[in-house]
PDB file of N, CA and C in Angstrom:
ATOM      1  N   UNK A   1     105.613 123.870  81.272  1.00  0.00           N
ATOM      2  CA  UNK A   1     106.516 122.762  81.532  1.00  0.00           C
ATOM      3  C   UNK A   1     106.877 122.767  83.007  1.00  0.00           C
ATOM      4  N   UNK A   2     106.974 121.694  83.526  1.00  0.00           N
ATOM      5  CA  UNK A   2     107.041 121.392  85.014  1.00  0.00           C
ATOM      6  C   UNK A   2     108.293 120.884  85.032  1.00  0.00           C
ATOM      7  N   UNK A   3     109.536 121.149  86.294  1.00  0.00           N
ATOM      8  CA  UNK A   3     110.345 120.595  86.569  1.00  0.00           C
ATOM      9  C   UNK A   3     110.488 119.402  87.504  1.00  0.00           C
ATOM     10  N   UNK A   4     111.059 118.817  87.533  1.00  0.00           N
ATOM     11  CA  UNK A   4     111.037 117.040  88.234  1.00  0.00           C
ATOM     12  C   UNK A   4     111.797 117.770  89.818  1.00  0.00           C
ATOM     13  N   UNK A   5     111.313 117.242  90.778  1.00  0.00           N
ATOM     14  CA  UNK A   5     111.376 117.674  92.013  1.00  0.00           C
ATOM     15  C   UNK A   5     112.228 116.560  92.734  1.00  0.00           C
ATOM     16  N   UNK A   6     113.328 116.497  93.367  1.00  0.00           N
ATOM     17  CA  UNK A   6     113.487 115.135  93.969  1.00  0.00           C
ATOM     18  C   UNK A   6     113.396 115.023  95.575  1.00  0.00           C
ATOM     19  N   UNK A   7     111.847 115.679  95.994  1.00  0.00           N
ATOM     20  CA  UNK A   7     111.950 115.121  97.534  1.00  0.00           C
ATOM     21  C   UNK A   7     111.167 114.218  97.664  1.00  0.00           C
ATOM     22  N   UNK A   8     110.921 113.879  98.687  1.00  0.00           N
ATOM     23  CA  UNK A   8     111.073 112.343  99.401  1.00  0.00           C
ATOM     24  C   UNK A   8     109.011 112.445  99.498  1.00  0.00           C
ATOM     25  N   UNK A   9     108.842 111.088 100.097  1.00  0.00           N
ATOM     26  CA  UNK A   9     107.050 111.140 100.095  1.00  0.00           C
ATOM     27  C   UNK A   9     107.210 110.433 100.823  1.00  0.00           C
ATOM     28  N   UNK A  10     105.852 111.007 101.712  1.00  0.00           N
ATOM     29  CA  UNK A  10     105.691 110.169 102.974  1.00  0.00           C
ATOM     30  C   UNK A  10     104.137 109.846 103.011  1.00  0.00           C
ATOM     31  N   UNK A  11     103.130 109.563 104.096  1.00  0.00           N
ATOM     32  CA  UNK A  11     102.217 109.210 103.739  1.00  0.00           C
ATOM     33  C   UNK A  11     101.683 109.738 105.284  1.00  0.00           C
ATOM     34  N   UNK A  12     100.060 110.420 105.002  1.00  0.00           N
ATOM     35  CA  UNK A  12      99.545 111.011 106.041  1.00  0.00           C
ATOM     36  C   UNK A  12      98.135 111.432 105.885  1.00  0.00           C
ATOM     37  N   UNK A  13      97.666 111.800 106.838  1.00  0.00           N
ATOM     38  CA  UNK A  13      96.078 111.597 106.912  1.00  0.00           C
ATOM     39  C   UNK A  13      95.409 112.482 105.968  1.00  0.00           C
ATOM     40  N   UNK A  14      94.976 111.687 104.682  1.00  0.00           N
ATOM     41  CA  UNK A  14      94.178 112.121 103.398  1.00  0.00           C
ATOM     42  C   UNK A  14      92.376 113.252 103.905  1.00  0.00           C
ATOM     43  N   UNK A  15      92.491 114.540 103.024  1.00  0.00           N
ATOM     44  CA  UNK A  15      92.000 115.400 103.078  1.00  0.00           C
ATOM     45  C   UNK A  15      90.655 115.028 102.189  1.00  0.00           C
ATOM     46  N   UNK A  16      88.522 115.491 102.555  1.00  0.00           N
ATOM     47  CA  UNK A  16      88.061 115.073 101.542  1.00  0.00           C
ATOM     48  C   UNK A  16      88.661 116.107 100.524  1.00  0.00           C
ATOM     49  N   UNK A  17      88.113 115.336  99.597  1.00  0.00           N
ATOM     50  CA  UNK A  17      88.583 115.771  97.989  1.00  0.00           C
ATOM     51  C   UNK A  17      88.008 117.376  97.533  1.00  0.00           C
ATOM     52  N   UNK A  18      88.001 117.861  97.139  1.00  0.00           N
ATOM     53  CA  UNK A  18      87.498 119.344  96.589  1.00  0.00           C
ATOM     54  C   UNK A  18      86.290 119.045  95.788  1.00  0.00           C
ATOM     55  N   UNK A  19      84.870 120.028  95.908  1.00  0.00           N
ATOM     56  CA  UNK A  19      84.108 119.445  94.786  1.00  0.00           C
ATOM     57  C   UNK A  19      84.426 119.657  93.412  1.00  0.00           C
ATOM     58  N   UNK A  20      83.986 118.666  92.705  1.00  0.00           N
ATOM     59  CA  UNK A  20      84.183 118.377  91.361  1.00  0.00           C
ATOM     60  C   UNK A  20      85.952 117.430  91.098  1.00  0.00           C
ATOM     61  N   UNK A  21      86.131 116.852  92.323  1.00  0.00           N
ATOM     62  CA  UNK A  21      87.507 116.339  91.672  1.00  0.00           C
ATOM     63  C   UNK A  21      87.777 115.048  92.236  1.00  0.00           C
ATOM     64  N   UNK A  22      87.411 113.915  91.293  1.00  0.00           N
ATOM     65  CA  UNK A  22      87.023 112.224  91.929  1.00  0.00           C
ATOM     66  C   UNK A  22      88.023 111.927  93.021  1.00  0.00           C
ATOM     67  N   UNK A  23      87.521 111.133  93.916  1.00  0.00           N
ATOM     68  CA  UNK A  23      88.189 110.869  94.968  1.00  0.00           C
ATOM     69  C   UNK A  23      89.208 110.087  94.501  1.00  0.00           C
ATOM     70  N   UNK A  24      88.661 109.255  93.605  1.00  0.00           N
ATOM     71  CA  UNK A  24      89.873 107.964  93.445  1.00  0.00           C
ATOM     72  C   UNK A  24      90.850 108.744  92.824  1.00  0.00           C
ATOM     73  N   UNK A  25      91.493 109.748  92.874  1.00  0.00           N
ATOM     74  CA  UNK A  25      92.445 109.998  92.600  1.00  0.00           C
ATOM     75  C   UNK A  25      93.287 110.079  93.847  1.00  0.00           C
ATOM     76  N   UNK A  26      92.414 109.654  94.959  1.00  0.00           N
ATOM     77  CA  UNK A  26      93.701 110.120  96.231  1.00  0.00           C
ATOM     78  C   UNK A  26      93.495 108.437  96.548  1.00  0.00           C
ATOM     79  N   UNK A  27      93.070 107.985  96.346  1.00  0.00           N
ATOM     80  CA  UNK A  27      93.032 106.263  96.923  1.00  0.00           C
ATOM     81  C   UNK A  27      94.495 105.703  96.792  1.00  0.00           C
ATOM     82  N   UNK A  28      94.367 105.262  98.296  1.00  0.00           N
ATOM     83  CA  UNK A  28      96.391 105.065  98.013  1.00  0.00           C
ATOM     84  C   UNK A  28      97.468 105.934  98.086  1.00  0.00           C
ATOM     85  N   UNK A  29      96.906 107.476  98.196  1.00  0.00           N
ATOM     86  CA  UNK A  29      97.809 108.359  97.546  1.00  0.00           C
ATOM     87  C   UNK A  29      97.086 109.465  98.953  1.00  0.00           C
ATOM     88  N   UNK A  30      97.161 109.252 100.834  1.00  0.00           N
ATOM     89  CA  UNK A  30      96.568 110.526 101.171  1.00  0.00           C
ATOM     90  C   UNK A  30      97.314 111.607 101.693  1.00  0.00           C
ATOM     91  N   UNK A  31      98.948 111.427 101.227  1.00  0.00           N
ATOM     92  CA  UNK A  31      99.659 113.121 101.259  1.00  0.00           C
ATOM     93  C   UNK A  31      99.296 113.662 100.237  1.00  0.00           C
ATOM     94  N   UNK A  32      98.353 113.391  98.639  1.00  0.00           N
ATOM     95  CA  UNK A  32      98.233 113.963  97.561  1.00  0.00           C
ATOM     96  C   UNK A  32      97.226 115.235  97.907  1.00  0.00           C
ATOM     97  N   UNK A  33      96.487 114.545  98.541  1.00  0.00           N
ATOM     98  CA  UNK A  33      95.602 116.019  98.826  1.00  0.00           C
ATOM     99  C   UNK A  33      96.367 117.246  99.744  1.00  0.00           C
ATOM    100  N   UNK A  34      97.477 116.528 100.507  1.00  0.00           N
ATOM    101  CA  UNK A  34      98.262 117.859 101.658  1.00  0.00           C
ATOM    102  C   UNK A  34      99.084 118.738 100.337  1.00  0.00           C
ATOM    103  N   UNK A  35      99.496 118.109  99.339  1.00  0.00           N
ATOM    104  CA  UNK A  35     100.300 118.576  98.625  1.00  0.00           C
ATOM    105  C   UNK A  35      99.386 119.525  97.525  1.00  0.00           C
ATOM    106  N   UNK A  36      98.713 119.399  97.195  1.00  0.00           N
ATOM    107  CA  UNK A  36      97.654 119.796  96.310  1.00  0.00           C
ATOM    108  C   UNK A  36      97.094 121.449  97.226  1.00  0.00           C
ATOM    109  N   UNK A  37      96.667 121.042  98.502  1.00  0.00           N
ATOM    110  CA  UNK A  37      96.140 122.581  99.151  1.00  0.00           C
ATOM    111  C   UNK A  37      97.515 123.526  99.731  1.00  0.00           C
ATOM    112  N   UNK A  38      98.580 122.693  99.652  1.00  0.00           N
ATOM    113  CA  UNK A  38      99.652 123.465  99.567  1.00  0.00           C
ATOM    114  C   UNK A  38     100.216 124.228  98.026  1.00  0.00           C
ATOM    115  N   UNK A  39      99.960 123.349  97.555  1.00  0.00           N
ATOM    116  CA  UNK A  39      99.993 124.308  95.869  1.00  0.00           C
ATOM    117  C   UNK A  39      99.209 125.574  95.893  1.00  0.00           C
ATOM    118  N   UNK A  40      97.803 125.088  96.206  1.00  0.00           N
ATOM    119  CA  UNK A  40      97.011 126.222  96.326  1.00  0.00           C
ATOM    120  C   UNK A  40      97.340 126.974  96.887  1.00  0.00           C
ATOM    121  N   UNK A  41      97.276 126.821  98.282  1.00  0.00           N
ATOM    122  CA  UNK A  41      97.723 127.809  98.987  1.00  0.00           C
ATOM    123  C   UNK A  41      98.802 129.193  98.562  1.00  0.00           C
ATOM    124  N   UNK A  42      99.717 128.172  98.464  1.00  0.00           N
ATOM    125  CA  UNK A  42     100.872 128.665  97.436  1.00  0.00           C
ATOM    126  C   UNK A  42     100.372 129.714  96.249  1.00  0.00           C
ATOM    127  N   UNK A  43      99.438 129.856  95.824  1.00  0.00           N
ATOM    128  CA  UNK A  43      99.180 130.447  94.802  1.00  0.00           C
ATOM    129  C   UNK A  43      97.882 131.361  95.818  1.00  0.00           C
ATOM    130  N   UNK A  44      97.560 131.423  96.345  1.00  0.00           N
ATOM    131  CA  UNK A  44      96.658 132.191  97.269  1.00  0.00           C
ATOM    132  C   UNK A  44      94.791 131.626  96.762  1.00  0.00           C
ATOM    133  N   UNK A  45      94.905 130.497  96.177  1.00  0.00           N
ATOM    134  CA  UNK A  45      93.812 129.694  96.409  1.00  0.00           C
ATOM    135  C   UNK A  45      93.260 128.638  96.366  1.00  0.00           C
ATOM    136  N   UNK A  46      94.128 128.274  98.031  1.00  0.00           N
ATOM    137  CA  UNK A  46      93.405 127.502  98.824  1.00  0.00           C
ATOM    138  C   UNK A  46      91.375 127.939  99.167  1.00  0.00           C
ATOM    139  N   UNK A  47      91.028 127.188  98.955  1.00  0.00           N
ATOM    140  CA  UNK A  47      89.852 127.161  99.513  1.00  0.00           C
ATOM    141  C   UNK A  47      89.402 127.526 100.703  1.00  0.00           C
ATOM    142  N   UNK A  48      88.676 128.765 100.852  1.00  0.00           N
ATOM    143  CA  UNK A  48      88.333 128.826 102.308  1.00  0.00           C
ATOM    144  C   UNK A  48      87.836 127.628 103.292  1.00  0.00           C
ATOM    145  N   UNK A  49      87.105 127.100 102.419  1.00  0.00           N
ATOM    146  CA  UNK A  49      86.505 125.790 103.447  1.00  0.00           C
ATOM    147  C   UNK A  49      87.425 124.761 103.867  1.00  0.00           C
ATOM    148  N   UNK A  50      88.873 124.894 102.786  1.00  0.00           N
ATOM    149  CA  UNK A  50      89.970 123.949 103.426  1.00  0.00           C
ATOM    150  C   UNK A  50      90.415 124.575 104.586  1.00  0.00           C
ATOM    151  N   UNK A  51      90.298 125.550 105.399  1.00  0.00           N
ATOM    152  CA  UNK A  51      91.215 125.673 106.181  1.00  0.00           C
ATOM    153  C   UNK A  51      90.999 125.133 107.234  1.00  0.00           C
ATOM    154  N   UNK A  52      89.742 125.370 107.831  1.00  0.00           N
ATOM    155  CA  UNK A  52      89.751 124.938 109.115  1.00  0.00           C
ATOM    156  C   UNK A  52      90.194 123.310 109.672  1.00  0.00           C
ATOM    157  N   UNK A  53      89.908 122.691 108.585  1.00  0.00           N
ATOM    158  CA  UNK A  53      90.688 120.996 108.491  1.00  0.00           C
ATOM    159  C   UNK A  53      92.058 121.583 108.224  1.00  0.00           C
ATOM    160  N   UNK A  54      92.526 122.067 107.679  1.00  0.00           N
ATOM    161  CA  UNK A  54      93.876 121.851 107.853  1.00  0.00           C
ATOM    162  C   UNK A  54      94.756 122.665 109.208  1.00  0.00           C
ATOM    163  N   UNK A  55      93.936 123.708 109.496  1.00  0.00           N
ATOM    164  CA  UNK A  55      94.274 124.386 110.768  1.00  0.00           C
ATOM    165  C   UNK A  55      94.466 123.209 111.813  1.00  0.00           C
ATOM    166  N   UNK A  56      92.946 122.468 112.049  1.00  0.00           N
ATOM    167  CA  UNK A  56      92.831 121.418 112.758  1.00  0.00           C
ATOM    168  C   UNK A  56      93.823 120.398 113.068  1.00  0.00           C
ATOM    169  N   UNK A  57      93.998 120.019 112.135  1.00  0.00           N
ATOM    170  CA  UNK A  57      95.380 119.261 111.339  1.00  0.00           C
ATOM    171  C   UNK A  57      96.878 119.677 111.679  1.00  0.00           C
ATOM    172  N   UNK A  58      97.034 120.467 112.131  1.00  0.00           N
ATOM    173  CA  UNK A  58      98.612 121.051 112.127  1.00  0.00           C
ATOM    174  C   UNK A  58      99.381 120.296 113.252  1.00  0.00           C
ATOM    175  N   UNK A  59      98.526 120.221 114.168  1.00  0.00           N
ATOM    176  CA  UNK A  59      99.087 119.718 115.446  1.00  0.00           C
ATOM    177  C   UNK A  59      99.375 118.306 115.382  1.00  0.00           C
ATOM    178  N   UNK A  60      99.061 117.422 114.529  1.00  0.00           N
ATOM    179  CA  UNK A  60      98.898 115.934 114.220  1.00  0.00           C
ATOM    180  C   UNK A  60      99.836 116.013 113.268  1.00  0.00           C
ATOM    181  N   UNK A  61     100.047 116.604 111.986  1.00  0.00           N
ATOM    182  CA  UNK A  61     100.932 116.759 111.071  1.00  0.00           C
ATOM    183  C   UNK A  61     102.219 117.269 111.830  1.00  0.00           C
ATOM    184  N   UNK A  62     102.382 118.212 112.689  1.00  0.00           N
ATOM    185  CA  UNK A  62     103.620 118.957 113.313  1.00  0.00           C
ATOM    186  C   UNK A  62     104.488 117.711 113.707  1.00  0.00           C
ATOM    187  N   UNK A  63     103.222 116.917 114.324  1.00  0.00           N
ATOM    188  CA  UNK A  63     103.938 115.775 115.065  1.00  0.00           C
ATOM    189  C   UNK A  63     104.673 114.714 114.442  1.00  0.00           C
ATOM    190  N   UNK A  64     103.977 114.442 113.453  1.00  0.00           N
ATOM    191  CA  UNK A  64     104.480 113.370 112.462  1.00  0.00           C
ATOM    192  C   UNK A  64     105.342 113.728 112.113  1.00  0.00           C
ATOM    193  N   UNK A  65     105.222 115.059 111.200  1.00  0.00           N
ATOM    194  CA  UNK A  65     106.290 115.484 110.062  1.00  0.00           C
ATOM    195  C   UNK A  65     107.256 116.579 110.724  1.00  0.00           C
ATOM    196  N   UNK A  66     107.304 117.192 111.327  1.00  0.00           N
ATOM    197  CA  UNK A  66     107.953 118.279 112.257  1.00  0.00           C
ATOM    198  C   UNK A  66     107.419 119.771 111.191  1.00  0.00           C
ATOM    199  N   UNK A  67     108.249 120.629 111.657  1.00  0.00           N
ATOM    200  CA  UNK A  67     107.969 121.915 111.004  1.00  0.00           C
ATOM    201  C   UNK A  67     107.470 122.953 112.418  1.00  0.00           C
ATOM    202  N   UNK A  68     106.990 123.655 111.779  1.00  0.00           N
ATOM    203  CA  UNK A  68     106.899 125.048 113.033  1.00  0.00           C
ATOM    204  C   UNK A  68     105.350 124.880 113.499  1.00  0.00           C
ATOM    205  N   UNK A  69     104.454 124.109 113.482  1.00  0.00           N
ATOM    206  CA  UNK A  69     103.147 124.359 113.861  1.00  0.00           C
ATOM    207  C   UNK A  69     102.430 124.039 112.804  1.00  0.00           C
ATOM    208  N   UNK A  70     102.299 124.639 111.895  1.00  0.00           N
ATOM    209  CA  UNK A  70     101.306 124.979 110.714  1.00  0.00           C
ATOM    210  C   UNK A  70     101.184 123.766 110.253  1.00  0.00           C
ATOM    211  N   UNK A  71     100.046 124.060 109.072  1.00  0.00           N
ATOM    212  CA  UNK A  71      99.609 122.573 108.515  1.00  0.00           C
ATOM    213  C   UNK A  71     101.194 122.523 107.106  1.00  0.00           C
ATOM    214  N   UNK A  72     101.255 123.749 106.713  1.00  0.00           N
ATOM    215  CA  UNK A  72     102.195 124.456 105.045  1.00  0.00           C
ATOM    216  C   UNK A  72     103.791 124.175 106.025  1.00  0.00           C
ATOM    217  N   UNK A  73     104.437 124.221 106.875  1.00  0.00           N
ATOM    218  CA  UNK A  73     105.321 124.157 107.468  1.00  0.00           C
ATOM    219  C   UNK A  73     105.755 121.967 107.515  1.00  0.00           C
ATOM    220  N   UNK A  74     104.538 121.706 108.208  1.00  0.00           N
ATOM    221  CA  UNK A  74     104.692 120.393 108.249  1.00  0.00           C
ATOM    222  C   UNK A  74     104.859 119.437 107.004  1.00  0.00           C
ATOM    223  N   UNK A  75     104.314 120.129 106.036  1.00  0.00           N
ATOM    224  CA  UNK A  75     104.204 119.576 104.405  1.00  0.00           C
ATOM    225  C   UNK A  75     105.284 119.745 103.878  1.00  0.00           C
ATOM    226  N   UNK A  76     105.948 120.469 103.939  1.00  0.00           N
ATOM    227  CA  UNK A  76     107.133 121.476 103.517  1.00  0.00           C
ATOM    228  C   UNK A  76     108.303 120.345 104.012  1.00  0.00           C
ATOM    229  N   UNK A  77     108.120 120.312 105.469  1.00  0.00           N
ATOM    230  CA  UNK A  77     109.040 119.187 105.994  1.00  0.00           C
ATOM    231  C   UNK A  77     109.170 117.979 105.560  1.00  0.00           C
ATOM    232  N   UNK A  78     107.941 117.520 105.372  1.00  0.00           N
ATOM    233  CA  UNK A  78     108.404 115.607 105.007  1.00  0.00           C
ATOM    234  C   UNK A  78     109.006 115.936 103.826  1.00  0.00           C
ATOM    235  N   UNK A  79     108.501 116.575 102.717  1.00  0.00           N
ATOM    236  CA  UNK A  79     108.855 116.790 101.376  1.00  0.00           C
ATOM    237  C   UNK A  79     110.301 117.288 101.212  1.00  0.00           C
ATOM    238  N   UNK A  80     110.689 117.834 102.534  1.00  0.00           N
ATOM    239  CA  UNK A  80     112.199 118.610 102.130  1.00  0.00           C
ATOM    240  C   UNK A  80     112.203 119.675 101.037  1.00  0.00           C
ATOM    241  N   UNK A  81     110.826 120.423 101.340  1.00  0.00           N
ATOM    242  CA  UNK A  81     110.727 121.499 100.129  1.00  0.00           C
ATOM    243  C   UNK A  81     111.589 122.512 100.648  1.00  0.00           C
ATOM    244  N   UNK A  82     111.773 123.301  99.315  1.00  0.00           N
ATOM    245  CA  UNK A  82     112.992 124.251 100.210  1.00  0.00           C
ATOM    246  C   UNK A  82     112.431 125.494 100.335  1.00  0.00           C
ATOM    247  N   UNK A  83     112.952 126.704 101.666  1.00  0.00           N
ATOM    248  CA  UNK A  83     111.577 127.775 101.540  1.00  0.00           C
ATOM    249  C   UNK A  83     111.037 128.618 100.915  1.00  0.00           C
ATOM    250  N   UNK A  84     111.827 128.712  99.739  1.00  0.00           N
ATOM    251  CA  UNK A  84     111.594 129.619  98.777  1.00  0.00           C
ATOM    252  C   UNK A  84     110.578 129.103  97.827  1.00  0.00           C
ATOM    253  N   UNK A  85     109.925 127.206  98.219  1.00  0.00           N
ATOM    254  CA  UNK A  85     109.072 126.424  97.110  1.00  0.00           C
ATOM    255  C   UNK A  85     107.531 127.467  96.882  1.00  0.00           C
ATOM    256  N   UNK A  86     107.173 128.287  97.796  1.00  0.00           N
ATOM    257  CA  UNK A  86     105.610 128.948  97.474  1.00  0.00           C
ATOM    258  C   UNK A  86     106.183 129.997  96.602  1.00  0.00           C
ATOM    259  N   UNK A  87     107.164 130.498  96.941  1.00  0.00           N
ATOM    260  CA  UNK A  87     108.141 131.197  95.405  1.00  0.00           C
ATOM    261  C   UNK A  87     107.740 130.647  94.141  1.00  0.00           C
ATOM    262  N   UNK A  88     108.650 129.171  93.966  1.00  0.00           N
ATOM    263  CA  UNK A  88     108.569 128.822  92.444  1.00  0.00           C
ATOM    264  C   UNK A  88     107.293 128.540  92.313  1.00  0.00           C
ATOM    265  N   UNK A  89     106.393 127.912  93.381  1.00  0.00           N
ATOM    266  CA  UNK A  89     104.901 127.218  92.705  1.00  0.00           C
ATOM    267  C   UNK A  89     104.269 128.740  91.955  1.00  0.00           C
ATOM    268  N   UNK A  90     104.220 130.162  92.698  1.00  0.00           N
ATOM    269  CA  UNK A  90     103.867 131.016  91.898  1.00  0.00           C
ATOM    270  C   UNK A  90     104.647 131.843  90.800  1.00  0.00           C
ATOM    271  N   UNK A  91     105.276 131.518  90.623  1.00  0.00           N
ATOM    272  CA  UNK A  91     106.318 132.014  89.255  1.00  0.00           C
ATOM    273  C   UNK A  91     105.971 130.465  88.322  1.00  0.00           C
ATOM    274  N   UNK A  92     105.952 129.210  88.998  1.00  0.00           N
ATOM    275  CA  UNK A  92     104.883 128.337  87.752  1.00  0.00           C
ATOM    276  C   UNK A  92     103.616 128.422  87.019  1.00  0.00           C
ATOM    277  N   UNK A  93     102.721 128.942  88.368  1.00  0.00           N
ATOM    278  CA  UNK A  93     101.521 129.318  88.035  1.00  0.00           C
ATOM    279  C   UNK A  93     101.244 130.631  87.046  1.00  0.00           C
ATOM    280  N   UNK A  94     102.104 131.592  87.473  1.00  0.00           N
ATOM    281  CA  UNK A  94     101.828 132.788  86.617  1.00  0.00           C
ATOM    282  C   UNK A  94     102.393 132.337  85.346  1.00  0.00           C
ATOM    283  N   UNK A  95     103.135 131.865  84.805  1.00  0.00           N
ATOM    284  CA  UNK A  95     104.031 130.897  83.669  1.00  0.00           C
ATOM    285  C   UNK A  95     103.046 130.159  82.994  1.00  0.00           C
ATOM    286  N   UNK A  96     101.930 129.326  84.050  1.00  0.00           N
ATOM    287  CA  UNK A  96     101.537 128.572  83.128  1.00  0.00           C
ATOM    288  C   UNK A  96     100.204 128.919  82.805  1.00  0.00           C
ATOM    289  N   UNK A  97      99.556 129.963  83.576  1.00  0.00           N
ATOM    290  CA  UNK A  97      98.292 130.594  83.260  1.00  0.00           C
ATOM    291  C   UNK A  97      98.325 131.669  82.328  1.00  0.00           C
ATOM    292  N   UNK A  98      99.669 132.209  82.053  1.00  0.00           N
ATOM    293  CA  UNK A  98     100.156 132.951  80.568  1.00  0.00           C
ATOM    294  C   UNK A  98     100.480 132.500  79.284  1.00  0.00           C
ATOM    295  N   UNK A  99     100.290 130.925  79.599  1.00  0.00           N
ATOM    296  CA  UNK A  99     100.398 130.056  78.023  1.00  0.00           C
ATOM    297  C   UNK A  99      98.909 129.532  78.388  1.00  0.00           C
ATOM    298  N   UNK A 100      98.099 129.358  79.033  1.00  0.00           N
ATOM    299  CA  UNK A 100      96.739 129.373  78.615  1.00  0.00           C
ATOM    300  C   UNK A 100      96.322 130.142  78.117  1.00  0.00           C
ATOM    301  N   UNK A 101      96.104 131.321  79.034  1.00  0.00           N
ATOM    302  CA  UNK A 101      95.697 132.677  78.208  1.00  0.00           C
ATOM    303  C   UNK A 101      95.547 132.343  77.168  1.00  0.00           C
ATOM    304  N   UNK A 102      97.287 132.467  76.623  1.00  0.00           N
ATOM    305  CA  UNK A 102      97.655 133.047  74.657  1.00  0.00           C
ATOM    306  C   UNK A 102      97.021 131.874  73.806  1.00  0.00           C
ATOM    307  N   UNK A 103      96.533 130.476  74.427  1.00  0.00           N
ATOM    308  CA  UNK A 103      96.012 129.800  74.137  1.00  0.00           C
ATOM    309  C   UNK A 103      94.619 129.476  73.811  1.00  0.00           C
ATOM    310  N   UNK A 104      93.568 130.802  74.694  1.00  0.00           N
ATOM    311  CA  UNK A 104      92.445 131.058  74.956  1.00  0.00           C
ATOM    312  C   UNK A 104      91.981 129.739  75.722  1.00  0.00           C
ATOM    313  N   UNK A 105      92.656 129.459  76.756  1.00  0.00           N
ATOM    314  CA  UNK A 105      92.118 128.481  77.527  1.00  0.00           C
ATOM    315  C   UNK A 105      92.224 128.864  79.198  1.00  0.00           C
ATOM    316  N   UNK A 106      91.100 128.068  79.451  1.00  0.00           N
ATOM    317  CA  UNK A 106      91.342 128.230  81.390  1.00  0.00           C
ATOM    318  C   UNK A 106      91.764 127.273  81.870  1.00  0.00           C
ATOM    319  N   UNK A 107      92.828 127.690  82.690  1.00  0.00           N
ATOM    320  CA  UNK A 107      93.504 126.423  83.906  1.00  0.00           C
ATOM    321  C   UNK A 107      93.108 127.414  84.790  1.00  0.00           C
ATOM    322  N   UNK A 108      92.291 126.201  85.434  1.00  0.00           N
ATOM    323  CA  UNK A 108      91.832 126.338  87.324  1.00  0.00           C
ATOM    324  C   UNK A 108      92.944 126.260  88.308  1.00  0.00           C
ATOM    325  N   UNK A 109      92.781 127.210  89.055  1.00  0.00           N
ATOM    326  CA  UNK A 109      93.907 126.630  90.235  1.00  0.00           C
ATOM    327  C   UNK A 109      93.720 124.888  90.964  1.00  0.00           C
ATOM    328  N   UNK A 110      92.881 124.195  90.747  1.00  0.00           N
ATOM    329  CA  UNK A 110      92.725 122.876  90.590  1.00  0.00           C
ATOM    330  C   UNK A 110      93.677 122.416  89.866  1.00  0.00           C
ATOM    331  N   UNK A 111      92.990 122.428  88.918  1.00  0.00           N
ATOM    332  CA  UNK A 111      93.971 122.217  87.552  1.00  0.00           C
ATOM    333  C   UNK A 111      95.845 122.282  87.588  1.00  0.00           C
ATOM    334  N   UNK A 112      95.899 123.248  87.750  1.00  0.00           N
ATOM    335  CA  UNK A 112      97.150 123.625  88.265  1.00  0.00           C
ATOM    336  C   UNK A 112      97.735 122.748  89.503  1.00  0.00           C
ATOM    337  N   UNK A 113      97.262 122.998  90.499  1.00  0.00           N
ATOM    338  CA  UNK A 113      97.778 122.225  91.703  1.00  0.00           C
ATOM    339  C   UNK A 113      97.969 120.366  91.018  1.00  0.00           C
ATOM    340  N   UNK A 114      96.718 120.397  90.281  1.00  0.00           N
ATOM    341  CA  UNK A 114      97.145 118.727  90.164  1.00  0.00           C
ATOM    342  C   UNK A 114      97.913 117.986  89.455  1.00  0.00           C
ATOM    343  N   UNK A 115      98.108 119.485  88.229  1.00  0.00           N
ATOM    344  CA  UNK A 115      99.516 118.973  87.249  1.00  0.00           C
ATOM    345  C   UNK A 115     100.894 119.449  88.267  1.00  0.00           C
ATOM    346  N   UNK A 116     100.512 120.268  89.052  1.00  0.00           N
ATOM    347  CA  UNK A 116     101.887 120.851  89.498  1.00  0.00           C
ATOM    348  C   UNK A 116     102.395 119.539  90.431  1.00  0.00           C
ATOM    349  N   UNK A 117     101.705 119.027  90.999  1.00  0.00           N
ATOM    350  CA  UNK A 117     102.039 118.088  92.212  1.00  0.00           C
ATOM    351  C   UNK A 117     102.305 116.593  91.091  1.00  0.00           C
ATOM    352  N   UNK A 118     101.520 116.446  90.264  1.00  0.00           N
ATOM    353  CA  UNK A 118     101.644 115.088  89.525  1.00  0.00           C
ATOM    354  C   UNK A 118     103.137 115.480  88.813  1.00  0.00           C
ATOM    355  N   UNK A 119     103.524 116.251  88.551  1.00  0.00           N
ATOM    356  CA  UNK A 119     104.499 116.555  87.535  1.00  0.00           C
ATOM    357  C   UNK A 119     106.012 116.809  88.295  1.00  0.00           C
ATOM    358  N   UNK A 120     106.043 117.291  89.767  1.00  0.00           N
ATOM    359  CA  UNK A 120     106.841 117.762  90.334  1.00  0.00           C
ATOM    360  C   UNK A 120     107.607 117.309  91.973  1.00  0.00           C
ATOM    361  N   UNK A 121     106.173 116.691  92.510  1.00  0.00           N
ATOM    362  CA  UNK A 121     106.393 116.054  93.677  1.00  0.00           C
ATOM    363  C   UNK A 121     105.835 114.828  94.168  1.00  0.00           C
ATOM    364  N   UNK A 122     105.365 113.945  93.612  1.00  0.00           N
ATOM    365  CA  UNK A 122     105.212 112.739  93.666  1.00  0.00           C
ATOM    366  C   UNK A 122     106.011 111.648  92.495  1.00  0.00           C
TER     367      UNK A 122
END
């Protein structure tokens, strides 16, 4: 179970998509992907191949959104996440990959990031 989040959304330069996960889910929607590799991240998997775009990225995001540099700092900011949020995203994740388990099912950290963000911050 996901809790309802009430920060704010802003809108900023959309990330490509991860393989295996349709684009049109970010059409219209391109902070969904900043929020999504911040979940990951958050949970320690982010994608290696995301980083260097988002490294890239920090300095353009810093600007827009403020924060300390980073790409996870600037995200953090528009959203008004508070700093303890890579806290709860992994006390969700371990929560909700322990009712798969007992379930005999797999949630992907995909998976995860996209219910966590659909459910919590958009």
């Amino acid at each position: 179970m996901f809790m309802k989040w009430p920060w704010s959304k802003k809108i900023s330069q959309p990330l490509e998509p991860p393989p295996g996960v349709a684009s049109g889910r970010y059409a219209g929607k391109p902070l969904l992907r900043f929020l999504e590799a911040y979940v990951l991240w958050s949970i320690d998997e982010l994608p290696i191949e995301s980083e260097p775009a988002l490294t890239a990225m920090a300095p353009t995001l810093t600007q827009l959104f403020g924060g300390d540099g980073s790409w996870q700092s600037a995200i953090a900011a528009t959203m008004e996440l508070p700093a303890n949020m890579p806290d709860l995203i992994r006390e969700r994740w371990a929560h909700n990959t322990g009712i798969a388990a007992r379930n005999d099912v797999h949630l992907s950290p995909q998976q995860f990031a996209e219910m966590f963000v659909d459910a919590n911050l958009t």
